[in-house]
C-alpha atoms as a PDB file:
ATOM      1  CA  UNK A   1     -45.579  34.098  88.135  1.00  0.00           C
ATOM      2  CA  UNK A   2     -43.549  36.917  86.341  1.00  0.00           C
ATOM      3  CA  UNK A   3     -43.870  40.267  88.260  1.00  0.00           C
ATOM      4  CA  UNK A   4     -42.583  43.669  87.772  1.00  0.00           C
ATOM      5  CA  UNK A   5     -42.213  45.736  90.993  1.00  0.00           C
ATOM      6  CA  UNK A   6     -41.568  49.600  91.657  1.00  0.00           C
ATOM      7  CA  UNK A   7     -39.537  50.579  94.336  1.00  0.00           C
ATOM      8  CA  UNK A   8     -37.728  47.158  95.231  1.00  0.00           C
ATOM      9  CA  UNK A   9     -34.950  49.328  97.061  1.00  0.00           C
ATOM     10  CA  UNK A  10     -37.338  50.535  99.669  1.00  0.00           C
ATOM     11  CA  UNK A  11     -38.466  49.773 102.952  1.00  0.00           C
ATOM     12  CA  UNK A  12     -41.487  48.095 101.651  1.00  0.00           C
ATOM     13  CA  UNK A  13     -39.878  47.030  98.355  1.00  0.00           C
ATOM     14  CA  UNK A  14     -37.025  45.471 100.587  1.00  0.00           C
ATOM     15  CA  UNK A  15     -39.806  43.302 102.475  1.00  0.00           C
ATOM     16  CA  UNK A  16     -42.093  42.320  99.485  1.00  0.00           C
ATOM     17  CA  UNK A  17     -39.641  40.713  97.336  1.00  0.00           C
ATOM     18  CA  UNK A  18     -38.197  39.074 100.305  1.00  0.00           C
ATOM     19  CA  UNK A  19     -41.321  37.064 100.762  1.00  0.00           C
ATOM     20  CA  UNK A  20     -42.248  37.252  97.263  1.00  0.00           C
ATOM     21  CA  UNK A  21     -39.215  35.013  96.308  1.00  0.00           C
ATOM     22  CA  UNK A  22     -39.133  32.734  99.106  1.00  0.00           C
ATOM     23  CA  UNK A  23     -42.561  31.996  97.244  1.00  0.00           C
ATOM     24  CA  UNK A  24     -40.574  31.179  94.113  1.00  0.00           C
ATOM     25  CA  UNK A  25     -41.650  34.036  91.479  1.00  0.00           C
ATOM     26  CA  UNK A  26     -39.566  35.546  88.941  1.00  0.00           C
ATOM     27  CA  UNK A  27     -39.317  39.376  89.632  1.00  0.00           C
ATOM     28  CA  UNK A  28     -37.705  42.196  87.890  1.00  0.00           C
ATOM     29  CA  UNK A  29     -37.496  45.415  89.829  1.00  0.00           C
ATOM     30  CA  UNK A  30     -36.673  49.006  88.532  1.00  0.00           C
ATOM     31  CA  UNK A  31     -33.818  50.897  89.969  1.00  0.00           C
ATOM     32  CA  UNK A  32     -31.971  54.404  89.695  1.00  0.00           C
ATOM     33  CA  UNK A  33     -28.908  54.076  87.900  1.00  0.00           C
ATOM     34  CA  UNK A  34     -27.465  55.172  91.656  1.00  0.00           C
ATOM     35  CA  UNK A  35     -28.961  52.726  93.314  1.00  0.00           C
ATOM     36  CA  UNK A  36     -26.966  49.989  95.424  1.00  0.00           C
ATOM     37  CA  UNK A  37     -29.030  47.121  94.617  1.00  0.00           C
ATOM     38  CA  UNK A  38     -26.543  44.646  95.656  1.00  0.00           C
ATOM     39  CA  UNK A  39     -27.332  45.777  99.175  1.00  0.00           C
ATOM     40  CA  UNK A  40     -31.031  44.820  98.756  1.00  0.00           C
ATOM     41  CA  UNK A  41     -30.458  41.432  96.284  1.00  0.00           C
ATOM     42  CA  UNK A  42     -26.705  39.893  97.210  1.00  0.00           C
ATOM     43  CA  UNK A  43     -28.070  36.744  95.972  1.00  0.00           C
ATOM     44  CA  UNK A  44     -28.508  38.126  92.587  1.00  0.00           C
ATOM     45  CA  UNK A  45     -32.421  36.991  92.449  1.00  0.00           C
ATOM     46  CA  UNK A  46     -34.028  39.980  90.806  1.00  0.00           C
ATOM     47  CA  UNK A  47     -33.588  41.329  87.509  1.00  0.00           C
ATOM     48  CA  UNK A  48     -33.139  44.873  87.841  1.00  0.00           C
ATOM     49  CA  UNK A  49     -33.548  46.733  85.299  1.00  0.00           C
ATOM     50  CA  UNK A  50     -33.437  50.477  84.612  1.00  0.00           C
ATOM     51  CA  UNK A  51     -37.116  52.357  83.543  1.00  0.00           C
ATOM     52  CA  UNK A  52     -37.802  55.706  84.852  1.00  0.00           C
ATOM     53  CA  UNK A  53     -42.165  55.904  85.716  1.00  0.00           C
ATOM     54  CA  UNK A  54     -41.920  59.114  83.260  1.00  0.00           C
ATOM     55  CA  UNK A  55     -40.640  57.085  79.833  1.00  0.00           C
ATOM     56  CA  UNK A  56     -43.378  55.240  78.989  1.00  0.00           C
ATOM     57  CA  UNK A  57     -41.934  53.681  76.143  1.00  0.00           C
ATOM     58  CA  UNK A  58     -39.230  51.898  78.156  1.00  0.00           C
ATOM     59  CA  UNK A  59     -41.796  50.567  80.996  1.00  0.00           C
ATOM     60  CA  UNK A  60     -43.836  49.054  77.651  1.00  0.00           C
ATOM     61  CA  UNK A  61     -40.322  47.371  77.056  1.00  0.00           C
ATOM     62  CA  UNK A  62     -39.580  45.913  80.477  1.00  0.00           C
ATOM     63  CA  UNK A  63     -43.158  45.549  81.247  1.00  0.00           C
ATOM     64  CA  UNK A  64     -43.524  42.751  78.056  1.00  0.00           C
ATOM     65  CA  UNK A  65     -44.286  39.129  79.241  1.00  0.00           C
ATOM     66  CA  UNK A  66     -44.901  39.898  82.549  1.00  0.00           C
ATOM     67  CA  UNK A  67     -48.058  38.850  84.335  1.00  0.00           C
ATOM     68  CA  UNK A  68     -48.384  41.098  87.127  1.00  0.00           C
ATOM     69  CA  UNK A  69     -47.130  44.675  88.416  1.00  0.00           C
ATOM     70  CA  UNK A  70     -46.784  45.728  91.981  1.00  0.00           C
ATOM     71  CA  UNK A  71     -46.331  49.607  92.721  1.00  0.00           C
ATOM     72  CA  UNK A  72     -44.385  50.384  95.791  1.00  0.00           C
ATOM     73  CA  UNK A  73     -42.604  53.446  94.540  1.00  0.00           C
ATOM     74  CA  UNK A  74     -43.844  56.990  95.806  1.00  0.00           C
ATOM     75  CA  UNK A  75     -42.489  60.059  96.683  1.00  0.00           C
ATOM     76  CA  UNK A  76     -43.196  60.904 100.091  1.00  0.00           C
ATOM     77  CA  UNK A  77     -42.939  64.203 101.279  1.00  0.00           C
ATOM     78  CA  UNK A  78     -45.259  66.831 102.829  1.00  0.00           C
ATOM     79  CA  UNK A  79     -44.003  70.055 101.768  1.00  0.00           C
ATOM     80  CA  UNK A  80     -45.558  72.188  99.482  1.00  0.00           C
ATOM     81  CA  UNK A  81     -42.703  73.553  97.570  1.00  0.00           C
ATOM     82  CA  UNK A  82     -42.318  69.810  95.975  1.00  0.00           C
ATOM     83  CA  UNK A  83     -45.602  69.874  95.193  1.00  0.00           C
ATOM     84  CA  UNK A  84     -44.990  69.331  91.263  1.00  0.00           C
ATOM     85  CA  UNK A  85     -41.962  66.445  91.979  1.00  0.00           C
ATOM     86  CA  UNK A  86     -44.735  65.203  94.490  1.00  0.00           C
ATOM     87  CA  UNK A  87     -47.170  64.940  91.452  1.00  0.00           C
ATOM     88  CA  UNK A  88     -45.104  63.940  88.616  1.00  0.00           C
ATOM     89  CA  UNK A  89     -44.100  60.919  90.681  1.00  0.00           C
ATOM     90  CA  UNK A  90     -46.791  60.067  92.168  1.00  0.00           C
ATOM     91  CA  UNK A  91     -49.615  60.795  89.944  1.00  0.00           C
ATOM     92  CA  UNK A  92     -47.878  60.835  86.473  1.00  0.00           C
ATOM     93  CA  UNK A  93     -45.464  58.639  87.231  1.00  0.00           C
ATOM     94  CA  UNK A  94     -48.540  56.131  88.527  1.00  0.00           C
ATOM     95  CA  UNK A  95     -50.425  57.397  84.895  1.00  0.00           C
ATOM     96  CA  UNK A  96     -47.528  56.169  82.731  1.00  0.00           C
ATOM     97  CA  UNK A  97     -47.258  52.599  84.552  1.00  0.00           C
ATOM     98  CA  UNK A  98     -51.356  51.699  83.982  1.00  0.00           C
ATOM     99  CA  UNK A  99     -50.954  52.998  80.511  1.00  0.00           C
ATOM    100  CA  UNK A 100     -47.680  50.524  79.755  1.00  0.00           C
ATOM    101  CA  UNK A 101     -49.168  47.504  81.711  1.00  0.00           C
ATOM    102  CA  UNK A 102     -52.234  47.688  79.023  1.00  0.00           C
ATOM    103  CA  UNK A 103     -49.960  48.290  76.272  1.00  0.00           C
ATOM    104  CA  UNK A 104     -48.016  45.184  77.505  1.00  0.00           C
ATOM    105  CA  UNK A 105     -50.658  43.135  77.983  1.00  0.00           C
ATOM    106  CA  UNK A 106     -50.190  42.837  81.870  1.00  0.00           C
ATOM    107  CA  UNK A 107     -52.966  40.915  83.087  1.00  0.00           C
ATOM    108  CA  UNK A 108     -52.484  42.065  87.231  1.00  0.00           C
ATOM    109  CA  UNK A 109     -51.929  44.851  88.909  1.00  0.00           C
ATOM    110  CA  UNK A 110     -51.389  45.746  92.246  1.00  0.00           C
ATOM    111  CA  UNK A 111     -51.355  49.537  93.381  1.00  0.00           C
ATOM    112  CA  UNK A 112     -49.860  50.708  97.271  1.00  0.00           C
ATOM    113  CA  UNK A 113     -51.683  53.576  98.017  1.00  0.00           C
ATOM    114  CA  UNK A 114     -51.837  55.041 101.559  1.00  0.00           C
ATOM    115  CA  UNK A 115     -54.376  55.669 104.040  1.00  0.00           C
ATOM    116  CA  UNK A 116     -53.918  58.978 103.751  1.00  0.00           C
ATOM    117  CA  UNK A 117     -56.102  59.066 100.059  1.00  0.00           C
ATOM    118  CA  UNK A 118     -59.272  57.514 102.295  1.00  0.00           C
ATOM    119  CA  UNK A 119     -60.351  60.311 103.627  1.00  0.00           C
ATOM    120  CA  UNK A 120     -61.180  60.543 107.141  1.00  0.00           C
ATOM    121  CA  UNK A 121     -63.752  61.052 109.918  1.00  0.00           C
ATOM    122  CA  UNK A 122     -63.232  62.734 113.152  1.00  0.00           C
ATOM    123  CA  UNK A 123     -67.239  61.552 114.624  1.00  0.00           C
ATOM    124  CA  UNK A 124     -65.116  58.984 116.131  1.00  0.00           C
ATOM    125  CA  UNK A 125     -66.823  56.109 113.684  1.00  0.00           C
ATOM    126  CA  UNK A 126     -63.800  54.047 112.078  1.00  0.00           C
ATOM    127  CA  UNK A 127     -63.135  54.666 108.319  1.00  0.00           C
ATOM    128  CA  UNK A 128     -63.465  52.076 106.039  1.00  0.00           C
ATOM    129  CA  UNK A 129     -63.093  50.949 102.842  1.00  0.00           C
ATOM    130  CA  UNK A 130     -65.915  52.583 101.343  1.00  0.00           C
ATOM    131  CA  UNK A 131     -65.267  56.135 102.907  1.00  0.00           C
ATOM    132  CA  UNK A 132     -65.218  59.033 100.195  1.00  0.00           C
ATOM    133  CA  UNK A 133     -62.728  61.550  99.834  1.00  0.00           C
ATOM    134  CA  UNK A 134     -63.001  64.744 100.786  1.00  0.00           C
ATOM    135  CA  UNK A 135     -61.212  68.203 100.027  1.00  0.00           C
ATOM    136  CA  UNK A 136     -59.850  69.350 103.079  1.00  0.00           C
ATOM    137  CA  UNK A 137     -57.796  72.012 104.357  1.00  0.00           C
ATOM    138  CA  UNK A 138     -56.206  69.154 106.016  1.00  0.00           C
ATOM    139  CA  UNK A 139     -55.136  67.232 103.379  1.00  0.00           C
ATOM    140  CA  UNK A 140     -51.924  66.857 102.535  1.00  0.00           C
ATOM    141  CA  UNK A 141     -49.603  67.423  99.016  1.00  0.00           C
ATOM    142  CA  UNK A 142     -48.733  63.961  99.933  1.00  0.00           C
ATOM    143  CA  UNK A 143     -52.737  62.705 100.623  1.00  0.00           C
ATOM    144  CA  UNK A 144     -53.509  64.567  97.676  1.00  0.00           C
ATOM    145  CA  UNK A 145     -50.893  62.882  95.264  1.00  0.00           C
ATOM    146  CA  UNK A 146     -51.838  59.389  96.436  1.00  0.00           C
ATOM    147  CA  UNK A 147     -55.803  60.128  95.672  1.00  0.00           C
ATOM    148  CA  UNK A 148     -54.835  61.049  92.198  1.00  0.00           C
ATOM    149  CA  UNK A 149     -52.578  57.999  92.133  1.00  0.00           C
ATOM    150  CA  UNK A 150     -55.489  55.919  92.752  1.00  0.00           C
ATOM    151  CA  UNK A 151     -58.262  57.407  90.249  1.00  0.00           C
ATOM    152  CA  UNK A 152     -55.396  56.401  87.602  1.00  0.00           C
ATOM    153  CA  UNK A 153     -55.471  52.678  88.942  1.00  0.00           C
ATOM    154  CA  UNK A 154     -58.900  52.768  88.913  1.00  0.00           C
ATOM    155  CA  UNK A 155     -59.268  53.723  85.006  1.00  0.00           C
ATOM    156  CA  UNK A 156     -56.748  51.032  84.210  1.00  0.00           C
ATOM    157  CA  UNK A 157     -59.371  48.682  86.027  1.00  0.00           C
ATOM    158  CA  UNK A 158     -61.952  50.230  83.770  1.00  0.00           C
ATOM    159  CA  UNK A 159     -59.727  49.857  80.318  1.00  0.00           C
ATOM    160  CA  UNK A 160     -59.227  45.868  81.532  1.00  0.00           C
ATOM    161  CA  UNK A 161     -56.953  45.427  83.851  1.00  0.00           C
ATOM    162  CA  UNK A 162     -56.980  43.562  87.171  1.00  0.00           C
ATOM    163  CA  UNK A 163     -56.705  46.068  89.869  1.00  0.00           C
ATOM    164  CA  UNK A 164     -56.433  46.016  93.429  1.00  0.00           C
ATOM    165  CA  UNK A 165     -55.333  48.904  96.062  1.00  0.00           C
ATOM    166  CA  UNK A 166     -54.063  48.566  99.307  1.00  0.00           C
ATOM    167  CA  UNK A 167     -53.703  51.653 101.808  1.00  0.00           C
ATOM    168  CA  UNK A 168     -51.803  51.162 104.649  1.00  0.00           C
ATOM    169  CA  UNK A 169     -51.351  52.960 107.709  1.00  0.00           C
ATOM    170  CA  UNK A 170     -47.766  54.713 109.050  1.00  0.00           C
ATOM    171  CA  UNK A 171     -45.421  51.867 108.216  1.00  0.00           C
ATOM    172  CA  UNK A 172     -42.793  50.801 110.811  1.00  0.00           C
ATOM    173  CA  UNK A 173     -39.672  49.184 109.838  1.00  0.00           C
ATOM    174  CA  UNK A 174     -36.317  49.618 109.870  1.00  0.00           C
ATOM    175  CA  UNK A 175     -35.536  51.946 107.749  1.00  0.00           C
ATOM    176  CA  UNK A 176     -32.456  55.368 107.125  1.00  0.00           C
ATOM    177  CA  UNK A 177     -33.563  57.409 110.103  1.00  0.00           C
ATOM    178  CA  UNK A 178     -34.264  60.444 108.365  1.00  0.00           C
ATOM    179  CA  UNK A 179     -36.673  58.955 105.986  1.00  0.00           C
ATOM    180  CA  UNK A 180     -40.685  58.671 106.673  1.00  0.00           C
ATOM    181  CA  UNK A 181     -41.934  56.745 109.445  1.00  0.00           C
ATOM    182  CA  UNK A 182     -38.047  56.884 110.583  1.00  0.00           C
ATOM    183  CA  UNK A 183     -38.144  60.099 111.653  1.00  0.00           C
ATOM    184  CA  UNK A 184     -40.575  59.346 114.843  1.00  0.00           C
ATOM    185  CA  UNK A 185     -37.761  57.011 116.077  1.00  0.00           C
ATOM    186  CA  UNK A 186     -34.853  59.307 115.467  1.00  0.00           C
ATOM    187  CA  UNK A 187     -37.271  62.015 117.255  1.00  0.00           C
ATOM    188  CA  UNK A 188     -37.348  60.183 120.449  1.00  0.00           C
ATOM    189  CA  UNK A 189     -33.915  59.321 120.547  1.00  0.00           C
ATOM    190  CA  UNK A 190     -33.332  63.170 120.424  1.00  0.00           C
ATOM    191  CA  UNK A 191     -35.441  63.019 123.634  1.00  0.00           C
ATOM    192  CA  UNK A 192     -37.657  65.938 122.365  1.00  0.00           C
ATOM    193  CA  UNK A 193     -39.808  66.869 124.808  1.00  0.00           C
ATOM    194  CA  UNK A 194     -43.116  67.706 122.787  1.00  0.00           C
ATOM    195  CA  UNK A 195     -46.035  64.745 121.679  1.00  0.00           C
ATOM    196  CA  UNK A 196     -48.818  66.044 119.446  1.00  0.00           C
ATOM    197  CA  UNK A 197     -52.588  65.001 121.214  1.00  0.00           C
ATOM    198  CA  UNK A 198     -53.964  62.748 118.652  1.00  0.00           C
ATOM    199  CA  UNK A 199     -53.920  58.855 117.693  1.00  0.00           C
ATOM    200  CA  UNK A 200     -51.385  57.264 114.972  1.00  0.00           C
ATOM    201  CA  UNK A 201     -52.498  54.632 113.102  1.00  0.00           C
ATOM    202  CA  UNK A 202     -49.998  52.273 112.627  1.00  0.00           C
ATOM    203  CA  UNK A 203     -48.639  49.090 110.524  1.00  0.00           C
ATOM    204  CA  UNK A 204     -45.510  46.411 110.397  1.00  0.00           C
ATOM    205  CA  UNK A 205     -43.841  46.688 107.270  1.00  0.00           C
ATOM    206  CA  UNK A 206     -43.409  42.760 107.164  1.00  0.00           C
ATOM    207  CA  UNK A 207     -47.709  42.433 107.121  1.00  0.00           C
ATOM    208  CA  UNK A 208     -47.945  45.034 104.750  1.00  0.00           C
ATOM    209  CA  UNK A 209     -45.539  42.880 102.002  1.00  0.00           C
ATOM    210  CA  UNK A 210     -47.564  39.571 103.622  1.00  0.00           C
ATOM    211  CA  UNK A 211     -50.853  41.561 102.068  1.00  0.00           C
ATOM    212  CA  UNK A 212     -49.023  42.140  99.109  1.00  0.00           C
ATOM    213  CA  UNK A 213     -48.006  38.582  99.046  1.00  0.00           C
ATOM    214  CA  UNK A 214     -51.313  37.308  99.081  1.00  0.00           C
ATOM    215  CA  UNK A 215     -52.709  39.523  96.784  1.00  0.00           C
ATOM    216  CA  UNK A 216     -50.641  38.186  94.318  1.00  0.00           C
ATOM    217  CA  UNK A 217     -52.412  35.001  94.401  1.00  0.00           C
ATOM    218  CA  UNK A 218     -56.071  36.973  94.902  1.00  0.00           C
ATOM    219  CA  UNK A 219     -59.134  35.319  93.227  1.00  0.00           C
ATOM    220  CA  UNK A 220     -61.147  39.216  93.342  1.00  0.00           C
ATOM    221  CA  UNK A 221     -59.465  42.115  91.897  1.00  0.00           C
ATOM    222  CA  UNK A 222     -61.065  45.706  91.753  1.00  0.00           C
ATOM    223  CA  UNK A 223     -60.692  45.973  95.569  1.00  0.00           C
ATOM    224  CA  UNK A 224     -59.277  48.105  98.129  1.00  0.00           C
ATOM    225  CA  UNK A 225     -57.993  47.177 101.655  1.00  0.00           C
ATOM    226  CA  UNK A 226     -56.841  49.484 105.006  1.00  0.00           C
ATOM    227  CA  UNK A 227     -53.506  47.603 106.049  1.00  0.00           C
ATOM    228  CA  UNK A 228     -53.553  48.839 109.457  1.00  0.00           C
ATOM    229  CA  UNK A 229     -52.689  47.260 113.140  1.00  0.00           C
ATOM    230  CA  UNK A 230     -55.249  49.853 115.401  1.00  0.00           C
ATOM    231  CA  UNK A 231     -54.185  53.369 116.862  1.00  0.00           C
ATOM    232  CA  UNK A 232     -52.633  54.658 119.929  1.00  0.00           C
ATOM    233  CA  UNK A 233     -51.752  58.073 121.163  1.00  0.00           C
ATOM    234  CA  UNK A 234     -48.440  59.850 119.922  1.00  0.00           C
ATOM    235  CA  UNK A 235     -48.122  60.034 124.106  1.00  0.00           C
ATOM    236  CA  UNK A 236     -48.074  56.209 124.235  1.00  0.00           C
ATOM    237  CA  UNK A 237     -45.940  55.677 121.172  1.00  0.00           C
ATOM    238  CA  UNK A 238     -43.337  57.796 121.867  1.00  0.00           C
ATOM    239  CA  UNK A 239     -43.092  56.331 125.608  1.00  0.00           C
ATOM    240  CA  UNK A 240     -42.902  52.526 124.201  1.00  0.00           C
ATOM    241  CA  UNK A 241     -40.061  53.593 121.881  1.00  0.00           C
ATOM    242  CA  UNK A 242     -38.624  55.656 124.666  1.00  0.00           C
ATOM    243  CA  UNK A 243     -38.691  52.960 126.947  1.00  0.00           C
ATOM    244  CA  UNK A 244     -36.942  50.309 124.189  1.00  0.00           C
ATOM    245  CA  UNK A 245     -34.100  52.961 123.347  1.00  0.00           C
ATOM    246  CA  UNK A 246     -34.228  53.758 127.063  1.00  0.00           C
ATOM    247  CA  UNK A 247     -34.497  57.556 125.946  1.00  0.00           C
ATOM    248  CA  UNK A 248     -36.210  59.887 128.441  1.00  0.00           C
ATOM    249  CA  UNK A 249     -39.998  59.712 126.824  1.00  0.00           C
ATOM    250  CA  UNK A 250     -41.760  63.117 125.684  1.00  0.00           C
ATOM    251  CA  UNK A 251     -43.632  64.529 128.594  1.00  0.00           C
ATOM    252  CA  UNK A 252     -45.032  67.750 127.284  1.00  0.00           C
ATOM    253  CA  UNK A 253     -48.816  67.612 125.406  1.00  0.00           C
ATOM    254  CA  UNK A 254     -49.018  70.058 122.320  1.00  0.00           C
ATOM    255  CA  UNK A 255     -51.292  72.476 122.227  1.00  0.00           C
ATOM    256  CA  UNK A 256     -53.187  73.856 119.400  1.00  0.00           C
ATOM    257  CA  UNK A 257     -51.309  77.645 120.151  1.00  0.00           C
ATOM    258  CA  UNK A 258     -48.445  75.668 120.051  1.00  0.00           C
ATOM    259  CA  UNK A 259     -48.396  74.628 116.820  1.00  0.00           C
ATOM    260  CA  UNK A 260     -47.856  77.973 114.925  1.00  0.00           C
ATOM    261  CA  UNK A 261     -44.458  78.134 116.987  1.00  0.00           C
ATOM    262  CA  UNK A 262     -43.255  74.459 116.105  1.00  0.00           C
ATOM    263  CA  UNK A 263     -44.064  75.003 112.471  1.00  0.00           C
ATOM    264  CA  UNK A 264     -41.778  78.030 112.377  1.00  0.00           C
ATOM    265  CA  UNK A 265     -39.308  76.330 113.983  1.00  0.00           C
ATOM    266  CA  UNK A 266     -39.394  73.349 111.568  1.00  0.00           C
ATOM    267  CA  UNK A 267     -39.613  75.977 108.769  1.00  0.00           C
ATOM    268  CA  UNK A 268     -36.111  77.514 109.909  1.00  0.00           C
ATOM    269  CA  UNK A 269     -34.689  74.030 110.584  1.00  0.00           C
ATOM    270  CA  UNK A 270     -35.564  73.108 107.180  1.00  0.00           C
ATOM    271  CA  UNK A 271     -34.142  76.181 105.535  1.00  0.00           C
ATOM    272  CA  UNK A 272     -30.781  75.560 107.409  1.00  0.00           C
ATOM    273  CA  UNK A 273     -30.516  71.971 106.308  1.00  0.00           C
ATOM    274  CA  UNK A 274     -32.086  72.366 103.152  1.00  0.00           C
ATOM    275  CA  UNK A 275     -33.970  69.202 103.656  1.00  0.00           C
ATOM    276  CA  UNK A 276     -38.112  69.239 103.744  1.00  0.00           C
ATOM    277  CA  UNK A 277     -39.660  69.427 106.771  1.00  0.00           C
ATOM    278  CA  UNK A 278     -41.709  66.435 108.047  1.00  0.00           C
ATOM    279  CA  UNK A 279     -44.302  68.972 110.487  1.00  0.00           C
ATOM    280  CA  UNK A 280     -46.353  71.070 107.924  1.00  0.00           C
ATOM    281  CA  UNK A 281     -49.708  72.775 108.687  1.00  0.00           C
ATOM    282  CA  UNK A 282     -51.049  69.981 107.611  1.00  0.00           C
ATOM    283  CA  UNK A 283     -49.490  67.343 109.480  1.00  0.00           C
ATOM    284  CA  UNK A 284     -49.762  68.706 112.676  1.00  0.00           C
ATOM    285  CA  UNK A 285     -53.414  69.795 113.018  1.00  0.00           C
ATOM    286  CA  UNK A 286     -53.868  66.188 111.731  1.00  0.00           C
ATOM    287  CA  UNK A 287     -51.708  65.194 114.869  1.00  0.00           C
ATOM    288  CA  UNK A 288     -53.847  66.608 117.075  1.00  0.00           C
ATOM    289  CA  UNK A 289     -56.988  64.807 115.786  1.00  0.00           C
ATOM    290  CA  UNK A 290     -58.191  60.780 116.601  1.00  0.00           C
ATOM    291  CA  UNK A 291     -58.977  58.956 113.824  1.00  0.00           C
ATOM    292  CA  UNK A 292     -59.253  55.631 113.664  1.00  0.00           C
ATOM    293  CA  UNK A 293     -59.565  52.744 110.547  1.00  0.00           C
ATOM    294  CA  UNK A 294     -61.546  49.732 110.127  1.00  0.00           C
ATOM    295  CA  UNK A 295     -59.019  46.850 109.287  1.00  0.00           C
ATOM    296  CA  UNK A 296     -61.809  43.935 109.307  1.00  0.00           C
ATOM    297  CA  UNK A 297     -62.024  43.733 105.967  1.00  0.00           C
ATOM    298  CA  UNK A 298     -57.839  42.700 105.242  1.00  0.00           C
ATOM    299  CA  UNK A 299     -58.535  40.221 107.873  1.00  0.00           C
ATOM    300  CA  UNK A 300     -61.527  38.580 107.226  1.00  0.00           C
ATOM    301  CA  UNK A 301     -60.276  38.652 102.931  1.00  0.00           C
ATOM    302  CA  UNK A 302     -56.796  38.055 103.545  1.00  0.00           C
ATOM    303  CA  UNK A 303     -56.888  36.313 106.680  1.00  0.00           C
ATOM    304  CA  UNK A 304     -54.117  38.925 107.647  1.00  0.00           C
ATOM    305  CA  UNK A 305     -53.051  38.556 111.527  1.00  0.00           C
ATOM    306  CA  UNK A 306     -51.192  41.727 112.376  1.00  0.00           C
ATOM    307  CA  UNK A 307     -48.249  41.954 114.576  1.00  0.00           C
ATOM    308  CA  UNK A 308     -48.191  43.037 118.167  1.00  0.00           C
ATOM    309  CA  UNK A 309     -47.162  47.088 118.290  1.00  0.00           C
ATOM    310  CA  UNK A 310     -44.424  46.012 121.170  1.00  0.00           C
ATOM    311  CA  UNK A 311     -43.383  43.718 118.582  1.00  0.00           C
ATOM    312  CA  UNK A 312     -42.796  46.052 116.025  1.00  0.00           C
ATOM    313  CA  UNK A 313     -41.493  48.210 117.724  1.00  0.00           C
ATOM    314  CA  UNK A 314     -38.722  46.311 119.570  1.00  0.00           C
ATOM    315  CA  UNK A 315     -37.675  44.955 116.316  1.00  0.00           C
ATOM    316  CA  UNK A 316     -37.050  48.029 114.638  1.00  0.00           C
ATOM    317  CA  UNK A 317     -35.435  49.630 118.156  1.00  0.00           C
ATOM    318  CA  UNK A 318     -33.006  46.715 118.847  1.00  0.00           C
ATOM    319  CA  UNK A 319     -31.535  47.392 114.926  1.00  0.00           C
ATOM    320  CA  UNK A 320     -30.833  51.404 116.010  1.00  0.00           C
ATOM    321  CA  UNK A 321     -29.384  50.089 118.778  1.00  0.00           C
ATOM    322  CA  UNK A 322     -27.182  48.167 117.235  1.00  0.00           C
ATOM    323  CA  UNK A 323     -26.420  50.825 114.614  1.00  0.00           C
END
């Protein structure tokens, strides 16, 4: 099968066409012109190509004979002063590929969205596949952006295309430590002392690009899956990495009166480095909440079997180590 994949030179990306070439397709993935993609394909497998998500003209061009599209690439960031970045890539950027897969004539396409455009429920009943979003104060740029994302998938499945959506959970892997899910390791190494009250729902990076994987080969399309391993407390993942780094583990429970102090501290921090802040309003209140996801349906449809949390997590704390 010829596929066409966004964001190749991510953590996910990196994953994906691992697996996705050990299964013998031909794949060209889009890159930045800055992009060191001899650090992600020293083999020379992929065809890299360069095609910006905001010329649609040139994704019609690369797009062309290809039978299937996979969309990894985001922007992921919480803060509300890249709010319009956060939509052009994510929503526009999203837009423009649907519209140049049915202009090529791309049969397949495969969206990664994020659990974060499900919408939740804090009854305590698990949230599925069929939960509705809902505006929230709670939701995120980020949440926002990806729910967007996904109405634009879904009109390409209405205008003919073969669409299917996969949302996972916080994605572990080993990734740059100030980047994402990356950030919760390189907190704990700091040996912060604070842990926000809620759950985290979690996922391997290696069974989120096995879900991809078998997608590819998927005899139902118009779908959407959670890609998520269960929940546990930020107090219990924090010790587990704490005790694999052997890092002193946060001991200290935030509080709700709390949080109005931390953000302006993250504020500041983020002024002085210039770099975006990964505690907003939004994130922390949704720290302090337990929410949990239904995952049956990637298992019993995909036959996924996700990996142990220990597992991930020793995986991804034995590279830092080492680093």
């Amino acid at each position: 099968m010829k596929i066409f994949i966004t964001g190749a030179t991510g953590l996910l990306g990196k994953y994906t066409t691992k697996i996705l070439l050990q299964q013998g397709h031909q794949l060209t993935a889009s890159a930045r012109p800055q992009s060191k993609i001899y650090q992600h394909d020293p083999q020379n497998e992929i065809n890299w190509v360069e095609a910006d998500l905001l010329d649609i003209n040139t994704l019609v061009e690369k797009l062309s004979g290809h039978d299937l599209v996979i969309h990894c690439a985001a922007m992921v960031s919480f803060d509300k002063r890249e709010k319009e970045q956060i939509f052009q890539t994510n929503v526009e950027g999203t837009a423009n590929l649907i519209n140049a897969a049915l202009l090529a004539s791309v049969e397949k396409f495969i969206h990664v969205s994020s659990i974060a455009a499900v919408g939740r429920n804090t009854s305590g009943e698990p949230v599925n596949e069929s939960n509705k979003w809902q505006e929230s104060s709670l939701n995120t740029v980020y949440a926002e952006s990806k729910y967007l994302a996904e109405l634009e998938a879904w009109r390409g499945s209405e205008e003919g295309l073969k669409v299917n959506i996969i949302n996972p959970s916080v994605i572990l892997g080993i990734g740059e430590l100030e980047k994402s899910s990356s950030q919760l390791f390189d907190y704990v190494k700091q040996e912060q002392k604070f842990y926000p009250a809620g759950t985290i729902s979690y996922v391997d990076v290696r069974d989120v690009a096995e879900a991809i994987s078998r997608l590819t080969s998927a005899d139902t399309w118009g779908q959407r899956y959670i890609i998520s391993a269960g929940e546990t407390t930020y107090k219990d993942f924090f010790a587990r990495i704490a005790n694999h780094l052997g890092k002193k583990a946060p001991s200290i429970p935030v509080s709700n009166m709390m949080i109005s102090m931390a953000l302006l501290i993250f504020r500041i921090k983020s002024l002085l480095t210039g770099k975006p802040s990964l505690v907003t309003k939004e994130t922390a209140m949704l720290s302090q909440l337990n929410v949990y996801f239904d995952n049956s349906k990637s298992k019993s449809a995909l036959g996924l079997k996700y990996r142990d949390l220990n597992e991930s997590l020793q995986w991804i704390c034995e590279e830092i180590k080492e680093r």
